[in-house]
N, C-alpha and C. Protein backbone atom coordinates (compact mmCIF):
# COMPACT_ATOMS: atom_id res chain seq x y z
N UNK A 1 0.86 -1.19 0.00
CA UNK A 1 0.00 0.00 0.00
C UNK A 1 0.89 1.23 0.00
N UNK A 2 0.24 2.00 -0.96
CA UNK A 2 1.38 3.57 -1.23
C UNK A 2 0.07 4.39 -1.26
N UNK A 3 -0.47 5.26 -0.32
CA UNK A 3 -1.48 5.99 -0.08
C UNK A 3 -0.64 7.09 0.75
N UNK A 4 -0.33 8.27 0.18
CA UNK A 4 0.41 9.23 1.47
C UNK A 4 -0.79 10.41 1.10
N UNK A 5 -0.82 11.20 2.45
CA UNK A 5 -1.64 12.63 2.22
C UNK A 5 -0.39 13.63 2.48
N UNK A 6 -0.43 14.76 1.79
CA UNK A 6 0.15 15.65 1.94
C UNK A 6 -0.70 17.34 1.34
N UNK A 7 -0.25 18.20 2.19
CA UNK A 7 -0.28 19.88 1.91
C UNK A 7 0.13 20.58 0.77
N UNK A 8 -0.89 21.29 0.22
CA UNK A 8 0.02 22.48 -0.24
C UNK A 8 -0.37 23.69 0.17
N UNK A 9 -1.47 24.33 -0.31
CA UNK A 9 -1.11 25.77 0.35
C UNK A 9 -1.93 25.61 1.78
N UNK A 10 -2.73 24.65 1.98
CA UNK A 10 -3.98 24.46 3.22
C UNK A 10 -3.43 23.06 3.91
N UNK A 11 -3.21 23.53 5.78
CA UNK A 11 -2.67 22.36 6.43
C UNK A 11 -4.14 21.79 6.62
N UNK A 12 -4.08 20.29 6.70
CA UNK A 12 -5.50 19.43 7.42
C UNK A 12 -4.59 18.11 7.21
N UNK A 13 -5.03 17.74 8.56
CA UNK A 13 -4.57 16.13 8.93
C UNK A 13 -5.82 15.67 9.05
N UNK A 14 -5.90 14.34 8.65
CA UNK A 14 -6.93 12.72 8.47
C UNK A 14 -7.09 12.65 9.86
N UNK A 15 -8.35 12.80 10.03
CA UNK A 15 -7.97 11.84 11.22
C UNK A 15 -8.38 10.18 11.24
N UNK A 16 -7.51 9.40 11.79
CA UNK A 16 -7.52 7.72 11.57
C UNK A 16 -7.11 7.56 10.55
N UNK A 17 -5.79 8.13 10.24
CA UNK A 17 -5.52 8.70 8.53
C UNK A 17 -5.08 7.26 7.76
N UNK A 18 -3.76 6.39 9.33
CA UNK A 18 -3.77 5.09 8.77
C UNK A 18 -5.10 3.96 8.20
N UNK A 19 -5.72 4.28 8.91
CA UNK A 19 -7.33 3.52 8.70
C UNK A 19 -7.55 3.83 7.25
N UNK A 20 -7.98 4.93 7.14
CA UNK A 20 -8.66 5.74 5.53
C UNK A 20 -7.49 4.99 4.65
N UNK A 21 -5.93 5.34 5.30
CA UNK A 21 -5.34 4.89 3.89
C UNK A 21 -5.38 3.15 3.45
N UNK A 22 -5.25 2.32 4.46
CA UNK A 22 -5.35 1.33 4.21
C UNK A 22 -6.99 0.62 3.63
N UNK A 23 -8.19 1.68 4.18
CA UNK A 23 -9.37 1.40 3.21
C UNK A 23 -9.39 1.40 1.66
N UNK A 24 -8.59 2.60 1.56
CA UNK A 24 -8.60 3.50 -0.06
C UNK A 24 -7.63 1.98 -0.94
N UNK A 25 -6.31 1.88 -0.01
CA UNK A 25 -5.89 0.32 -0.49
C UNK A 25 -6.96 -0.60 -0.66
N UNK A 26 -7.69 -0.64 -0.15
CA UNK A 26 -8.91 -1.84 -0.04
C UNK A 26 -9.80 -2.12 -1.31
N UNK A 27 -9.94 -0.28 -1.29
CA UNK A 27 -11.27 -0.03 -2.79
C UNK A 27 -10.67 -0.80 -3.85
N UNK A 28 -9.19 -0.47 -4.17
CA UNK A 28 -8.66 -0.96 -5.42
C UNK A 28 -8.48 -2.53 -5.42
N UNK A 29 -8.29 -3.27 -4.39
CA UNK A 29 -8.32 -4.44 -3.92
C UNK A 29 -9.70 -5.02 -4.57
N UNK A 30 -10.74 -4.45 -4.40
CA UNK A 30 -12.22 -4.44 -4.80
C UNK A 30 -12.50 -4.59 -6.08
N UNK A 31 -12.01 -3.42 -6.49
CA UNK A 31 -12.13 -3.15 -7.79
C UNK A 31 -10.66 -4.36 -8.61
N UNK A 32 -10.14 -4.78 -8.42
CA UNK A 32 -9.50 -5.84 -8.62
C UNK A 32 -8.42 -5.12 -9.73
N UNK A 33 -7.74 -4.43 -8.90
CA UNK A 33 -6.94 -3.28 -9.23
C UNK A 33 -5.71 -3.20 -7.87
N UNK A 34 -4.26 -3.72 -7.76
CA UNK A 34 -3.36 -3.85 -7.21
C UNK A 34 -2.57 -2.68 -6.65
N UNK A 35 -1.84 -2.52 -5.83
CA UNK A 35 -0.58 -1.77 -4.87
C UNK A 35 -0.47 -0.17 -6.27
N UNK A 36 -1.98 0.17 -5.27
CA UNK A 36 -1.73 2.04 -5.67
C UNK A 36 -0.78 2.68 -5.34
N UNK A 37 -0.48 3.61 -6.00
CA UNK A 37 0.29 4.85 -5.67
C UNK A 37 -0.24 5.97 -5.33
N UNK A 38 -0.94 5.98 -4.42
CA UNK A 38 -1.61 7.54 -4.72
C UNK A 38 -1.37 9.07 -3.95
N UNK A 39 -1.11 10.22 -3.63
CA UNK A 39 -0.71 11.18 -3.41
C UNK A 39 -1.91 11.50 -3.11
N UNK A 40 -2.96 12.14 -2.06
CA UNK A 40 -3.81 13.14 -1.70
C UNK A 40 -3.24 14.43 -1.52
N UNK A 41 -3.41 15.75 -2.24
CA UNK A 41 -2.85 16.86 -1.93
C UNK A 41 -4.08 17.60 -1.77
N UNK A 42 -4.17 17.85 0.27
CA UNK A 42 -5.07 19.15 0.38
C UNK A 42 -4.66 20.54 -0.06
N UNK A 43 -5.54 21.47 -0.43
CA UNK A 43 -5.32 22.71 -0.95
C UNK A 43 -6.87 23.56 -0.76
N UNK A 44 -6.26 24.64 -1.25
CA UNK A 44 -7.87 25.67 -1.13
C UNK A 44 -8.19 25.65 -2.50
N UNK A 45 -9.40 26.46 -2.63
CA UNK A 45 -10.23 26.67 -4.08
C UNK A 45 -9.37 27.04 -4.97
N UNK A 46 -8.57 28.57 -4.55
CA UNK A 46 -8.06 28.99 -5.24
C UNK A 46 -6.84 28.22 -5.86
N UNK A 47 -5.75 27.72 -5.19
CA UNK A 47 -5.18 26.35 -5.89
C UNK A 47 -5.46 25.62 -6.98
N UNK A 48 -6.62 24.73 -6.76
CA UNK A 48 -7.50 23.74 -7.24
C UNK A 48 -8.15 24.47 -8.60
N UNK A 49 -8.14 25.72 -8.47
CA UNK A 49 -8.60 26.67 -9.43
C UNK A 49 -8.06 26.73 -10.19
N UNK A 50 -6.71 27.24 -10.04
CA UNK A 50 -5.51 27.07 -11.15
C UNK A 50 -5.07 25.73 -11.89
N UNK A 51 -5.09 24.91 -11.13
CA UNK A 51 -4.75 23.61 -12.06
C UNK A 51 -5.88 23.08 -13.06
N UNK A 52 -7.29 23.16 -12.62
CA UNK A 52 -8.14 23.02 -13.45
C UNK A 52 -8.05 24.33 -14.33
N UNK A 53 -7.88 25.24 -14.37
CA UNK A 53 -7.73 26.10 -15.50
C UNK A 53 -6.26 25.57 -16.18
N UNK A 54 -5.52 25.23 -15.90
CA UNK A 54 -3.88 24.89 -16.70
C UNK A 54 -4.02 23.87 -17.19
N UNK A 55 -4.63 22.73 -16.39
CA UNK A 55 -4.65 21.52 -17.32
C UNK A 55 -5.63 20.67 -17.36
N UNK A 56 -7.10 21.12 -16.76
CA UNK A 56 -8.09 21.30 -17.79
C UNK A 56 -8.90 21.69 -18.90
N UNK A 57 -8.52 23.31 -18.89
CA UNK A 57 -8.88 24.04 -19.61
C UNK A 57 -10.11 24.38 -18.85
N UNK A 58 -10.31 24.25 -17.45
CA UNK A 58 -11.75 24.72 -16.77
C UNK A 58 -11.95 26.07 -15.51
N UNK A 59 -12.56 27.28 -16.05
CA UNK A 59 -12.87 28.07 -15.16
C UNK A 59 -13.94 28.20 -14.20
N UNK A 60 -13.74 26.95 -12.98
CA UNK A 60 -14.55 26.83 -11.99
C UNK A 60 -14.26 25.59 -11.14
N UNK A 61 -14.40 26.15 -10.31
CA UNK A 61 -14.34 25.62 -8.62
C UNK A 61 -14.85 23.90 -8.72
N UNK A 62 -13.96 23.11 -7.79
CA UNK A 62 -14.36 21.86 -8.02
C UNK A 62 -13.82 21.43 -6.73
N UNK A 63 -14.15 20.12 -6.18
CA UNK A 63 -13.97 19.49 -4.97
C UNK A 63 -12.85 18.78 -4.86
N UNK A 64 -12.37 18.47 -6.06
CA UNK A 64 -11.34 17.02 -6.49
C UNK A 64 -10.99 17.01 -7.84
N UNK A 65 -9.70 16.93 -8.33
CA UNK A 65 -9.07 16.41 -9.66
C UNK A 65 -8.37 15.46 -9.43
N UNK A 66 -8.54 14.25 -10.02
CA UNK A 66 -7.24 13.10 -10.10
C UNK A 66 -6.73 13.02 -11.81
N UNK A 67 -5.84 12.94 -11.50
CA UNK A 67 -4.93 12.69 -12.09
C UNK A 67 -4.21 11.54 -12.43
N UNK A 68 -4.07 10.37 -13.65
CA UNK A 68 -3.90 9.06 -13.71
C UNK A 68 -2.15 9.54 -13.83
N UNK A 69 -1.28 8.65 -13.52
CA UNK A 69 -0.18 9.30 -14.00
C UNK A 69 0.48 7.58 -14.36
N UNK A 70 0.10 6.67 -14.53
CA UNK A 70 0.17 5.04 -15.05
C UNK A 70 0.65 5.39 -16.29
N UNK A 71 1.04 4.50 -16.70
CA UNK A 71 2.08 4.04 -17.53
C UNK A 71 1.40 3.15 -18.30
N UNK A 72 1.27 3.06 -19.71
CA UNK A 72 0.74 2.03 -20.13
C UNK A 72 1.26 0.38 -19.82
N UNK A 73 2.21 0.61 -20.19
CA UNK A 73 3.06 -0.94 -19.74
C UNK A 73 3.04 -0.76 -18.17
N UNK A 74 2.52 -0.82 -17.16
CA UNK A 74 2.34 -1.16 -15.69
C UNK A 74 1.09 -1.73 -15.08
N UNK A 75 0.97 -2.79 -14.64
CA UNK A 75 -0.51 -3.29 -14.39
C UNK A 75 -0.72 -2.47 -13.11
N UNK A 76 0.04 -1.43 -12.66
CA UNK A 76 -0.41 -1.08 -11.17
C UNK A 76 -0.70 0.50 -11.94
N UNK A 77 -1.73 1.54 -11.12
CA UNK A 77 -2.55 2.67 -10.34
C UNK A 77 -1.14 3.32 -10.18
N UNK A 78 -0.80 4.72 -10.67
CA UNK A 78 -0.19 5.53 -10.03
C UNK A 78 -0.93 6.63 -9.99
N UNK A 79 -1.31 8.01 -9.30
CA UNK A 79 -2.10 8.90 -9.12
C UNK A 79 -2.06 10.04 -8.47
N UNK A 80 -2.18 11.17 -8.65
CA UNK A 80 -2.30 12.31 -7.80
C UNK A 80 -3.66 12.76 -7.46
N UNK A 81 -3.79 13.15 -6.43
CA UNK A 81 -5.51 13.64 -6.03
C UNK A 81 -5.74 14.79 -5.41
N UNK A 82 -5.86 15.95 -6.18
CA UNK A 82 -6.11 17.23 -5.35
C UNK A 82 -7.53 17.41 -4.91
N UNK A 83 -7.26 17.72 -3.72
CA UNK A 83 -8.32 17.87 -3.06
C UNK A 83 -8.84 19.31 -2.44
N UNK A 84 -9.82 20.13 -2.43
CA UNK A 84 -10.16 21.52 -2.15
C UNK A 84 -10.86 21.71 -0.66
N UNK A 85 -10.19 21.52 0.26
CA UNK A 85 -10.78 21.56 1.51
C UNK A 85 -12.04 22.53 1.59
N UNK A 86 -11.73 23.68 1.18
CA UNK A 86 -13.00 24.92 1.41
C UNK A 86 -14.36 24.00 0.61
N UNK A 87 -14.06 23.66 -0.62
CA UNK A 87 -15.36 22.73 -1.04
C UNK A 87 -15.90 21.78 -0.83
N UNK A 88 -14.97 20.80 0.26
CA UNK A 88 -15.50 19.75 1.01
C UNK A 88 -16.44 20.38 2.07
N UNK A 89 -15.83 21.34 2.64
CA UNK A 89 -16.80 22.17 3.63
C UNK A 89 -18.25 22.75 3.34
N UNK A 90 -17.80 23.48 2.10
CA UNK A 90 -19.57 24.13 1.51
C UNK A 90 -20.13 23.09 1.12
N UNK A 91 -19.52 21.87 0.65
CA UNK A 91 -20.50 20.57 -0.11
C UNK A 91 -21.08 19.73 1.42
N UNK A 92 -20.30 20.29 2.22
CA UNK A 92 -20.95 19.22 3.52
C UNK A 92 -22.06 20.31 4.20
N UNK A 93 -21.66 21.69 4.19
CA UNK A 93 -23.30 22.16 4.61
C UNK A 93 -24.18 21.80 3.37
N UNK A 94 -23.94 22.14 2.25
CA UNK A 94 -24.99 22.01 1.17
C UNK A 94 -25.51 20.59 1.54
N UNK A 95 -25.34 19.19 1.46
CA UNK A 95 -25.78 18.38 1.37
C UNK A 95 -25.88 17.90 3.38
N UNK A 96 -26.17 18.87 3.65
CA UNK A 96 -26.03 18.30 4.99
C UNK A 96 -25.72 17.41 6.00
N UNK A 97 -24.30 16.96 5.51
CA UNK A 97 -23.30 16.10 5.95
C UNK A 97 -22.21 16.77 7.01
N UNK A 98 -21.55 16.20 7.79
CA UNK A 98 -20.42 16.38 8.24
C UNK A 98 -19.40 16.49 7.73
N UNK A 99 -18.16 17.30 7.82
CA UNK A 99 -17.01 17.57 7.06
C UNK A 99 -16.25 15.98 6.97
N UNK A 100 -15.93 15.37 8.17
CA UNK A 100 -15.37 14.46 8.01
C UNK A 100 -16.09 13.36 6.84
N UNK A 101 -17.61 13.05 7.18
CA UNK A 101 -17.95 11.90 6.02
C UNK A 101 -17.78 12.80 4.94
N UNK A 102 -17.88 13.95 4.07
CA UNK A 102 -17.56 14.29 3.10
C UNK A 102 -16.65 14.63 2.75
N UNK A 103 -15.55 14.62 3.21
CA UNK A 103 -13.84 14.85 3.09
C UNK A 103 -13.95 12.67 2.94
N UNK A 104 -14.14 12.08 3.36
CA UNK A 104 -14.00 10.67 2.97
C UNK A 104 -14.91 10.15 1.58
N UNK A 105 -15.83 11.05 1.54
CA UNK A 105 -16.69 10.57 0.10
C UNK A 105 -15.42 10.88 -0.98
N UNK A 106 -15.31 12.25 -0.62
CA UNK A 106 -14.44 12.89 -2.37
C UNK A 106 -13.51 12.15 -2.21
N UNK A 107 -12.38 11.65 -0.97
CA UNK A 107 -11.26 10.73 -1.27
C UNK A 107 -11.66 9.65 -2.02
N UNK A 108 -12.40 8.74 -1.32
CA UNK A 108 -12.83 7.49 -2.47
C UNK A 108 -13.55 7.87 -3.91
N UNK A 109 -14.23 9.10 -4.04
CA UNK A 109 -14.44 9.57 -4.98
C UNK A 109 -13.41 9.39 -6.05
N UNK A 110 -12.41 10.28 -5.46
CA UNK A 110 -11.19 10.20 -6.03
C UNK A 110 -10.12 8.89 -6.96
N UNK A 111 -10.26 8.24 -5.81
CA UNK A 111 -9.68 6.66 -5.67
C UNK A 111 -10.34 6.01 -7.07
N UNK A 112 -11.77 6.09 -6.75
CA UNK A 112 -13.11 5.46 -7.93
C UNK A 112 -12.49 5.87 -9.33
N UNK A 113 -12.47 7.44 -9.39
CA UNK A 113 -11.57 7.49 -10.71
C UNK A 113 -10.67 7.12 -11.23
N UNK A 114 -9.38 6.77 -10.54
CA UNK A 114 -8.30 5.88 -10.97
C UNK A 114 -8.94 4.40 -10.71
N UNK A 115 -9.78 4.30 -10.21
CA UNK A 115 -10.13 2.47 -10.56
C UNK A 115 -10.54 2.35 -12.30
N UNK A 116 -11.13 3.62 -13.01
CA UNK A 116 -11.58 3.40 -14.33
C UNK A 116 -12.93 4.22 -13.73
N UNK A 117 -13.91 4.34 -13.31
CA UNK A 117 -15.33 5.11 -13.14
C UNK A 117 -15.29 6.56 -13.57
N UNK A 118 -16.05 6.89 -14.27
CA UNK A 118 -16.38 8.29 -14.55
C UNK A 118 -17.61 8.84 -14.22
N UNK A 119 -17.67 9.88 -14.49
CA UNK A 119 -19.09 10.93 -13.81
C UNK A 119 -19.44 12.07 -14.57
N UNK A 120 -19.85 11.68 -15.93
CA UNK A 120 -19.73 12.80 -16.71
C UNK A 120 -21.29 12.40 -17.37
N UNK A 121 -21.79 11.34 -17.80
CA UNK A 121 -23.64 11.20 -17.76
C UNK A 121 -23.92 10.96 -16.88
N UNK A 122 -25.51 10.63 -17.08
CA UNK A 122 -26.16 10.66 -16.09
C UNK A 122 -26.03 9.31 -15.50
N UNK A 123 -25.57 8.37 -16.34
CA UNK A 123 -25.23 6.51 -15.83
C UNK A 123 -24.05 6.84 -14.93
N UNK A 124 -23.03 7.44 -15.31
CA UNK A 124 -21.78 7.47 -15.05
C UNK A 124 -21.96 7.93 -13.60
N UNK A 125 -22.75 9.08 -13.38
CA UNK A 125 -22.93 9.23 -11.86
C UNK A 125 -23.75 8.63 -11.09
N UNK A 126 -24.78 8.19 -11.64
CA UNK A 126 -25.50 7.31 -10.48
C UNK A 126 -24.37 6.32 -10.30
N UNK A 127 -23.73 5.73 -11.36
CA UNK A 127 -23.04 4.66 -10.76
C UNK A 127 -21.78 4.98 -9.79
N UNK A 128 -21.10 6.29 -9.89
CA UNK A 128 -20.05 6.69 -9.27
C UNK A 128 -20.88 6.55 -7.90
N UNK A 129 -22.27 7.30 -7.81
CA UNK A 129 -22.80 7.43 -6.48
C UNK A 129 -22.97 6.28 -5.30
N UNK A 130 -23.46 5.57 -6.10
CA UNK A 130 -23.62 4.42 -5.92
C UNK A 130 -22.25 3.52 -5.24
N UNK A 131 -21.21 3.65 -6.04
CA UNK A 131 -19.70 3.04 -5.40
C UNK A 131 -18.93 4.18 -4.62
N UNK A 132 -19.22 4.96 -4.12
CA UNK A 132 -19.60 6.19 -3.23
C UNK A 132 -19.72 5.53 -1.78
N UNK A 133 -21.33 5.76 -1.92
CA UNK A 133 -22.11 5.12 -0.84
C UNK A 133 -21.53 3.62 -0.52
N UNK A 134 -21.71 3.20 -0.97
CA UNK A 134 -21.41 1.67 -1.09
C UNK A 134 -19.60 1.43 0.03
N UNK A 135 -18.76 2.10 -0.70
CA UNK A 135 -17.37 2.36 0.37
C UNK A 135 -17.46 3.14 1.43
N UNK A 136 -18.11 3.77 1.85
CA UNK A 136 -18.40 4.88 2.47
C UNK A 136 -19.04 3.96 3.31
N UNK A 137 -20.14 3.47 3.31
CA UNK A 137 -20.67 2.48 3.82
C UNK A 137 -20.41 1.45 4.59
N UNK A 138 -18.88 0.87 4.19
CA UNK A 138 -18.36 -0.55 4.30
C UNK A 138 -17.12 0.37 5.62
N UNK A 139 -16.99 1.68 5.34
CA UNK A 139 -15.56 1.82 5.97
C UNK A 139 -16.27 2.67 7.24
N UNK A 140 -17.33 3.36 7.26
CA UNK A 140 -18.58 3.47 8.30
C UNK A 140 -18.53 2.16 9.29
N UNK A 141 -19.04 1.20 8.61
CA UNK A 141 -19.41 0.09 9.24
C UNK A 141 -17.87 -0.46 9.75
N UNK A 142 -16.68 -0.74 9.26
CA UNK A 142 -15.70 -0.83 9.46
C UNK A 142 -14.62 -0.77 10.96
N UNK A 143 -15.11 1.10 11.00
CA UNK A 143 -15.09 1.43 12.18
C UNK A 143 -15.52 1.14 13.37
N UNK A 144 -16.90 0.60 13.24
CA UNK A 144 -17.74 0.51 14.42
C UNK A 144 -17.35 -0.72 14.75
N UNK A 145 -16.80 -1.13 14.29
CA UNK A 145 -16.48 -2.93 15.05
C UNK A 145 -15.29 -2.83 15.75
């Protein structure tokens, strides 16, 4: 398992961070997808802003970009995952969640995209939602035991 979180312009520590990372190992385990690489980088809007404008080509605010960074010839997941703390926050009042379960949705969110899942129709997101809930669910339940 290669799951590290790290900062850039916004500090926030995981909490049970070993837990989360060895879940996020798990998803790909699931998805029948082997020894990720993945990088979480918290940041603010404005950050997250700039890279989706540089190498998306997109002017507007978003929760999460991953980034595949695999190799064709490698059967393993390598990945970067920026993450926008300020929008985990407004998306957890908007949907009236807690910061923590919605700072854990967009990570596996995240994760889901380097498994292969997209979210761009309307199939594509129910089904993202769906394997969402579903991990979210399992690592909920996880805890409590």
């Amino acid at each position: 398992m290669s799951v590290t979180f790290s900062n850039a312009d916004k500090k926030h520590s995981i909490k049970n961070a070993s837990v989360v990372k060895s879940f996020i190992d798990s998803i790909f385990d699931a998805e029948g997808l082997y020894e990720p690489k993945l990088t979480y980088i918290f940041c603010s809007d404005e950050y997250l802003l700039n890279i989706n404008k540089q190498f998306l080509n997109h002017d507007y605010y978003t929760d999460i970009i991953s980034f595949d960074l695999s190799n064709d010839h490698e059967d393993f997941v390598r990945g970067e995952i920026y993450v926008s703390l300020e929008r985990v926050e407004d998306n957890a009042k908007q949907f009236d969640a807690g910061v923590d379960q919605e700072l854990l949705r967009v990570l596996f969110h995240g994760a889901l995209h380097l498994c292969g899942y997209k979210d761009k129709t309307k199939s594509e997101i129910k089904e993202m939602r769906y394997k969402e809930d579903y991990y979210l669910r399992l690592y909920n339940e996880s805890i409590e035991e």
